[in-house]
Protein backbone atom coordinates (compact mmCIF):
# COMPACT_ATOMS: atom_id res chain seq x y z
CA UNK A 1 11.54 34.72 6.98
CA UNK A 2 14.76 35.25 9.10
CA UNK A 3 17.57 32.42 9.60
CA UNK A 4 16.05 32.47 13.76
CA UNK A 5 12.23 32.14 12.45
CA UNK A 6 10.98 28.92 14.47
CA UNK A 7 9.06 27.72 10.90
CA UNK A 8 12.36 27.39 8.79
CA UNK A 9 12.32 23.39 10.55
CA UNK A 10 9.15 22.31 9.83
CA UNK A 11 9.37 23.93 6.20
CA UNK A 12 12.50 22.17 5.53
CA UNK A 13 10.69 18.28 6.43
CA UNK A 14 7.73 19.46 4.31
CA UNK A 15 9.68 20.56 1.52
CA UNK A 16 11.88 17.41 2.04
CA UNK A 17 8.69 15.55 2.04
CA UNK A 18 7.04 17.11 -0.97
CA UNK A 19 10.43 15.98 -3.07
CA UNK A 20 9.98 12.71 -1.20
CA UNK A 21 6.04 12.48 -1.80
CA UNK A 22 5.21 14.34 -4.96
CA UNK A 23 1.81 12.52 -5.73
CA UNK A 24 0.47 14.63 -2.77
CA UNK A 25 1.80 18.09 -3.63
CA UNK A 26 -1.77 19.37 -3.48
CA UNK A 27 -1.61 18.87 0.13
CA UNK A 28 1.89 19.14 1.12
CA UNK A 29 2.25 22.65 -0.80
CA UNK A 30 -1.39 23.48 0.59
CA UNK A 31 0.23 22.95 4.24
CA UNK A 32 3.58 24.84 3.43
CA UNK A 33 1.68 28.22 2.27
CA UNK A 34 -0.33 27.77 5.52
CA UNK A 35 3.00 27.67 7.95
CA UNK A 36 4.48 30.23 5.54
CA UNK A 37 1.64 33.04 6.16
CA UNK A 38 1.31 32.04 10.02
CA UNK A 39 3.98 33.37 12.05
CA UNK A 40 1.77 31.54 15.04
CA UNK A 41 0.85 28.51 13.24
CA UNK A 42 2.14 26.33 16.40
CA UNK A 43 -0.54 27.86 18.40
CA UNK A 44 -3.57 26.48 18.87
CA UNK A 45 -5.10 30.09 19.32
CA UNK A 46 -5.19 30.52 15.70
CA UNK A 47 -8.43 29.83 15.10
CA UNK A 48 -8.84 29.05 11.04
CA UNK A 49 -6.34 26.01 11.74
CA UNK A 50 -2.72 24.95 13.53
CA UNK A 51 0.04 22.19 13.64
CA UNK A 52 -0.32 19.25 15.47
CA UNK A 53 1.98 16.32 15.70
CA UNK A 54 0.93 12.75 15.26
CA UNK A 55 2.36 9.18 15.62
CA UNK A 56 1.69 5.71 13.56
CA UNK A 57 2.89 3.55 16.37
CA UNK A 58 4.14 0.08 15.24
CA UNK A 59 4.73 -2.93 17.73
CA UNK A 60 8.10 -5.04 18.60
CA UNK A 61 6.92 -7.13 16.00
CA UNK A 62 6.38 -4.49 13.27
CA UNK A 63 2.89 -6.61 13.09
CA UNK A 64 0.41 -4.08 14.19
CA UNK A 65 -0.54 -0.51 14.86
CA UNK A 66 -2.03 0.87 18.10
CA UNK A 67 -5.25 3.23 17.56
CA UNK A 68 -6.95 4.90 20.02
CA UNK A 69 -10.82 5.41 19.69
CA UNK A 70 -10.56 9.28 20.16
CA UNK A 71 -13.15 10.63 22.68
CA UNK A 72 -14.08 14.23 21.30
CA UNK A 73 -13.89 12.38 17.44
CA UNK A 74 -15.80 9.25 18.44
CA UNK A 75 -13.29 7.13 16.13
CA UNK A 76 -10.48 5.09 15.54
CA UNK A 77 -7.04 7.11 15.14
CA UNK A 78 -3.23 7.59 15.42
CA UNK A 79 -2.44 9.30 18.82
CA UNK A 80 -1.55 12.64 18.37
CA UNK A 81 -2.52 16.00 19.81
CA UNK A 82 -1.53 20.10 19.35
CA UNK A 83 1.47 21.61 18.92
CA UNK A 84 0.74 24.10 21.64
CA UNK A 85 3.66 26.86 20.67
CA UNK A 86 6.30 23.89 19.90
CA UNK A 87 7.99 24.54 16.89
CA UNK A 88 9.45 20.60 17.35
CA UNK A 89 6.50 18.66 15.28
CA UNK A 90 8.68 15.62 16.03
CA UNK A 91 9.17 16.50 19.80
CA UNK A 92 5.20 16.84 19.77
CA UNK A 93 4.37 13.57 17.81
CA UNK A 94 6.60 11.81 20.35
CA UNK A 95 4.87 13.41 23.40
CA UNK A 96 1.69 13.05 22.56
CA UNK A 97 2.08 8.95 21.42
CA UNK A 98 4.09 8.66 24.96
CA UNK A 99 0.92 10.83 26.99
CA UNK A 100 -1.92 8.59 24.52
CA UNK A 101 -0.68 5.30 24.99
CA UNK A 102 1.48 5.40 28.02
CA UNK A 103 4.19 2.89 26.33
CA UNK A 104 7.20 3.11 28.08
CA UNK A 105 9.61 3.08 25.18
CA UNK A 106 9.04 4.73 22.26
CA UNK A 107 11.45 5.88 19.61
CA UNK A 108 11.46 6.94 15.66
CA UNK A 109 11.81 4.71 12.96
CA UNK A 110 12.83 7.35 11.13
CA UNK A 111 13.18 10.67 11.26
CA UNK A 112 11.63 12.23 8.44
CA UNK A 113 7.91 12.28 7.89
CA UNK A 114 5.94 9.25 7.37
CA UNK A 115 3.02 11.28 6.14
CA UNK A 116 0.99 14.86 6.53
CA UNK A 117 -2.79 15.78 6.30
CA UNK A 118 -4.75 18.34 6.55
CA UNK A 119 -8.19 17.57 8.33
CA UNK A 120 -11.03 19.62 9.00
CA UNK A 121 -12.14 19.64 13.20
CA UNK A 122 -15.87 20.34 13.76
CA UNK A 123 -16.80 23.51 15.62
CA UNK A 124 -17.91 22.50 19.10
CA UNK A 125 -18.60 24.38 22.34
CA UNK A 126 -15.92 27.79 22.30
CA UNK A 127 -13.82 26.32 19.39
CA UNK A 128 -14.75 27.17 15.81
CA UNK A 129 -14.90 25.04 13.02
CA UNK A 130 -11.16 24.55 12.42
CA UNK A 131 -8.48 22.31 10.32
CA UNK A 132 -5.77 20.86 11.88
CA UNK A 133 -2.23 20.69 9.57
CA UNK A 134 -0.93 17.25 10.67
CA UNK A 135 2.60 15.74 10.78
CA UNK A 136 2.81 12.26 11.12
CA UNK A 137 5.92 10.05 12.16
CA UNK A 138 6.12 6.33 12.45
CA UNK A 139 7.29 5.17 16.00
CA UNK A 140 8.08 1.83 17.29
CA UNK A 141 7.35 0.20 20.19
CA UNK A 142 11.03 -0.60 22.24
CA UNK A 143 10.25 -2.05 25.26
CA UNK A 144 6.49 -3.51 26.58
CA UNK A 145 3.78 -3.07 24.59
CA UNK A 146 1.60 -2.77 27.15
CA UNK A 147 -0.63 0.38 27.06
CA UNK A 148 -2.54 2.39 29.42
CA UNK A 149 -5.82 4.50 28.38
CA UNK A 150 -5.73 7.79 28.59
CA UNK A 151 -8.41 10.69 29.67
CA UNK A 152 -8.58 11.52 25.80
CA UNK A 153 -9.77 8.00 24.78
CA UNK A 154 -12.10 5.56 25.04
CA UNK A 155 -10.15 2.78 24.56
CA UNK A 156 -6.77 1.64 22.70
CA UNK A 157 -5.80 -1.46 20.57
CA UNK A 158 -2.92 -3.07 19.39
CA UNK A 159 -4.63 -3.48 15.69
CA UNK A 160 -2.94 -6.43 13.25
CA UNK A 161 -2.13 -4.61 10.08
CA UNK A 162 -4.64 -6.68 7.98
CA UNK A 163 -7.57 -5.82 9.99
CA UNK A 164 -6.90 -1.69 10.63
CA UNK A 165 -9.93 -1.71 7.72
CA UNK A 166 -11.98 -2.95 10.46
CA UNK A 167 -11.80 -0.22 12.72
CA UNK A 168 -11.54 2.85 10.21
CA UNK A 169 -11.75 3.87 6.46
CA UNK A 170 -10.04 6.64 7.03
CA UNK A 171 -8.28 7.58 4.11
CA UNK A 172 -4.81 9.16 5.42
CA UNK A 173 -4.73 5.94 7.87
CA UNK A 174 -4.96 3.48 5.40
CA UNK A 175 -2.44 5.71 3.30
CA UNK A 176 -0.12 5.83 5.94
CA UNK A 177 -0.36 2.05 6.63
CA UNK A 178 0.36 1.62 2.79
CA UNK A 179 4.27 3.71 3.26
CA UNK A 180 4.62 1.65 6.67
CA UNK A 181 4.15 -1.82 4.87
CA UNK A 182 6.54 -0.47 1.89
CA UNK A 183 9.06 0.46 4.32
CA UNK A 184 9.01 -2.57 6.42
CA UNK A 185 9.65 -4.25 3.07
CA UNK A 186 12.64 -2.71 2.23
């Protein structure tokens, strides 16, 4: 790779992350090899899998998380969406919480990564059977939490922490809810 290749970012947060994280190096070094042999791993053209940028969003409080019941899924998630040729997985996890949930004020509560997946998508219509390789960040609400529904939901809620295990099992939620409360504890 050369010093200008648009991957050398998002290689350096998931090797920062694998140090960080190294009970999940499966994964983590499972997503590095997959950036590493996709030049165009940002687009979603690539059709065996591609980036995408997703947010945990916390409240004012740091008392909740807001999920959105994902339309094309049919369940409960973190907003988030594809990278679409931005090499920025932060940029995108930020844009896509601010299109999702229409908060007005959303900012990092860190920068590094609060978590990464790799999930397969189910073909449907045109689109093949697919995996998306997921970076996650963990955003606050910083002004109103008031949220507006967008076209790629079918609803949105402001979920107490305690009960997320009422709207979803899924494992890489609940994992990611386990590193927010630890870092709220600190």
């Amino acid at each position: 790779m050369s010093p200008k290749d648009n991957r050398l970012p998002l290689l350096t947060l998931l090797e920062n992350y694998l140090k960080a994280c190294p009970a999940e190096s499966e994964m983590t070094s499972r997503y590095i090899a997959f950036v590493g042999e996709n030049k165009d791993c940002f687009e979603r053209s690539l059709s065996i899998g591609h980036v995408t940028g997703s947010a945990f969003i916390i409240d004012n409080a740091c008392k909740q998380a807001l999920l959105t019941h994902h339309k094309k899924l049919d369940r409960w998630l973190q907003p988030g969406g594809h990278a679409d040729g931005d090499p920025d997985v932060a940029a995108v996890s930020l844009k896509e919480a601010e299109e999702e949930s229409g908060l007005e004020a959303i900012s990092f509560y860190m920068p590094e990564l609060l978590d990464v997946d790799i999930h397969r998508i189910p073909a449907r219509k045109e689109e093949p059977e697919h995996f998306h390789y997921d970076c996650r960040f963990l955003l606050r609400s910083s002004g109103s939490d008031d949220f507006m529904i967008s076209d790629e939901s079918n609803d949105l809620a402001w979920v107490p922490f305690g009960d997320i295990v009422q709207y979803t099992n899924e494992e890489s939620i609940l994992r990611m809810l386990k590193k927010t409360l630890r870092i709220l504890s600190c």
